[in-house]
Protein backbone atom coordinates (compact mmCIF):
# COMPACT_ATOMS: atom_id res chain seq x y z
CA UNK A 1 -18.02 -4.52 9.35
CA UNK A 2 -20.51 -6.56 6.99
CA UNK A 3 -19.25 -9.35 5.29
CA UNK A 4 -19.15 -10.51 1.59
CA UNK A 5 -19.73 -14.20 0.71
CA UNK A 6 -19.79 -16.13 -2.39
CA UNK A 7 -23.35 -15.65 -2.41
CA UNK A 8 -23.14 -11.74 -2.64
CA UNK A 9 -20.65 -11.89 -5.12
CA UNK A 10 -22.56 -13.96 -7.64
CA UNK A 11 -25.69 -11.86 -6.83
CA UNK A 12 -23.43 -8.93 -8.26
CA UNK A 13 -21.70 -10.86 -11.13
CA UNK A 14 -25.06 -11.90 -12.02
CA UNK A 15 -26.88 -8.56 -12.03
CA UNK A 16 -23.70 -6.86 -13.85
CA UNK A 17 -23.98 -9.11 -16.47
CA UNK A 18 -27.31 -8.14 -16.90
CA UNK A 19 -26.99 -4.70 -16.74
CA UNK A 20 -23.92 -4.63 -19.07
CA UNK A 21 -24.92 -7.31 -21.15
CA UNK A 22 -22.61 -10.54 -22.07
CA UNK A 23 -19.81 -8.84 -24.55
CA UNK A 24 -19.20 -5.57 -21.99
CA UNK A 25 -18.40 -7.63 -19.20
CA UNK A 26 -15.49 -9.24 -19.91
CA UNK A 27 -14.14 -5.27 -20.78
CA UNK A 28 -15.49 -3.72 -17.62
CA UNK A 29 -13.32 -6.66 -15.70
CA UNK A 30 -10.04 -6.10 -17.53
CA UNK A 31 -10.37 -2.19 -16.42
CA UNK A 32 -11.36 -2.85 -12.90
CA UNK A 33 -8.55 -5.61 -12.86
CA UNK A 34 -6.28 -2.75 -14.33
CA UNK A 35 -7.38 -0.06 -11.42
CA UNK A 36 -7.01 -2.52 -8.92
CA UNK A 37 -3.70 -3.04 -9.96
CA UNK A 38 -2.69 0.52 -10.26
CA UNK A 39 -4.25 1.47 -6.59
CA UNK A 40 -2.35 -1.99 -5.15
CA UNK A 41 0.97 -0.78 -6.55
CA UNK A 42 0.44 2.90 -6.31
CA UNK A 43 -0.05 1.68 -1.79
CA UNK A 44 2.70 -0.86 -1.98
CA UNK A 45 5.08 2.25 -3.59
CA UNK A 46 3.80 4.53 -0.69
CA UNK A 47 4.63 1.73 1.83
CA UNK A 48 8.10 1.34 0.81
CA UNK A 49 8.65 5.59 0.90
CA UNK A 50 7.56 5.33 4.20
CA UNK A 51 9.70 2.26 5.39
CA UNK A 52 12.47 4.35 3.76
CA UNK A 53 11.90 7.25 5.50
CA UNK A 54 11.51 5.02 8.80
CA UNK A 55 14.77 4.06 8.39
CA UNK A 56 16.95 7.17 7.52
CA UNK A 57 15.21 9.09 10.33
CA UNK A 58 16.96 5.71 12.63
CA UNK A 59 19.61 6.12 11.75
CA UNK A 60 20.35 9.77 11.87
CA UNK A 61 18.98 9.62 15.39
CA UNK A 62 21.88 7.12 15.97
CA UNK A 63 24.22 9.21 14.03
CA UNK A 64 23.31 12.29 16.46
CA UNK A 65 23.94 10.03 19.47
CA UNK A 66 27.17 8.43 18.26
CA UNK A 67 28.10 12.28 17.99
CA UNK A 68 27.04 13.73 21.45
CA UNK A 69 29.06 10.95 22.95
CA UNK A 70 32.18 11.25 21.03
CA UNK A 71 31.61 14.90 22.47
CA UNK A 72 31.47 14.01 25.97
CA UNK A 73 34.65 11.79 25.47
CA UNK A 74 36.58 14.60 24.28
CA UNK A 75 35.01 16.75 26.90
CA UNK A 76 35.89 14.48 29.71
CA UNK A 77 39.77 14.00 28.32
């Protein structure tokens, strides 16, 4: 997997300032701040759904084995 540096990234700064001029710039980073933001929560809300899930599916497994040996108990009295 390639790898940027600082040198990359000011090679793309550079030629985006350029190509957008000086006064678009500072707009085009506010929205790609903003999408960042929404994809970083939208993965961090999908993470905790799936911990969630993690866990009730635990515990009903544990719930179903608390239950087939209260049934052998009984079945054994």
């Amino acid at each position: 997997m390639p790898q940027i540096g600082w040198f990359e990234i000011l090679i793309v700064v550079l030629v985006a300032i350029i190509i957008l001029g000086p006064k678009d710039f500072p707009i085009m980073l506010k929205k790609v701040g903003a999408w960042v933001s929404s994809f970083k929560n939208y993965f961090t809300e999908m993470q905790k759904d799936i911990s969630e899930m993690e866990n009730s599916i635990v515990e009903d497994d544990l719930i179903v084995k608390n239950l087939t040996n209260l049934k052998k108990i009984k079945k054994d009295e």
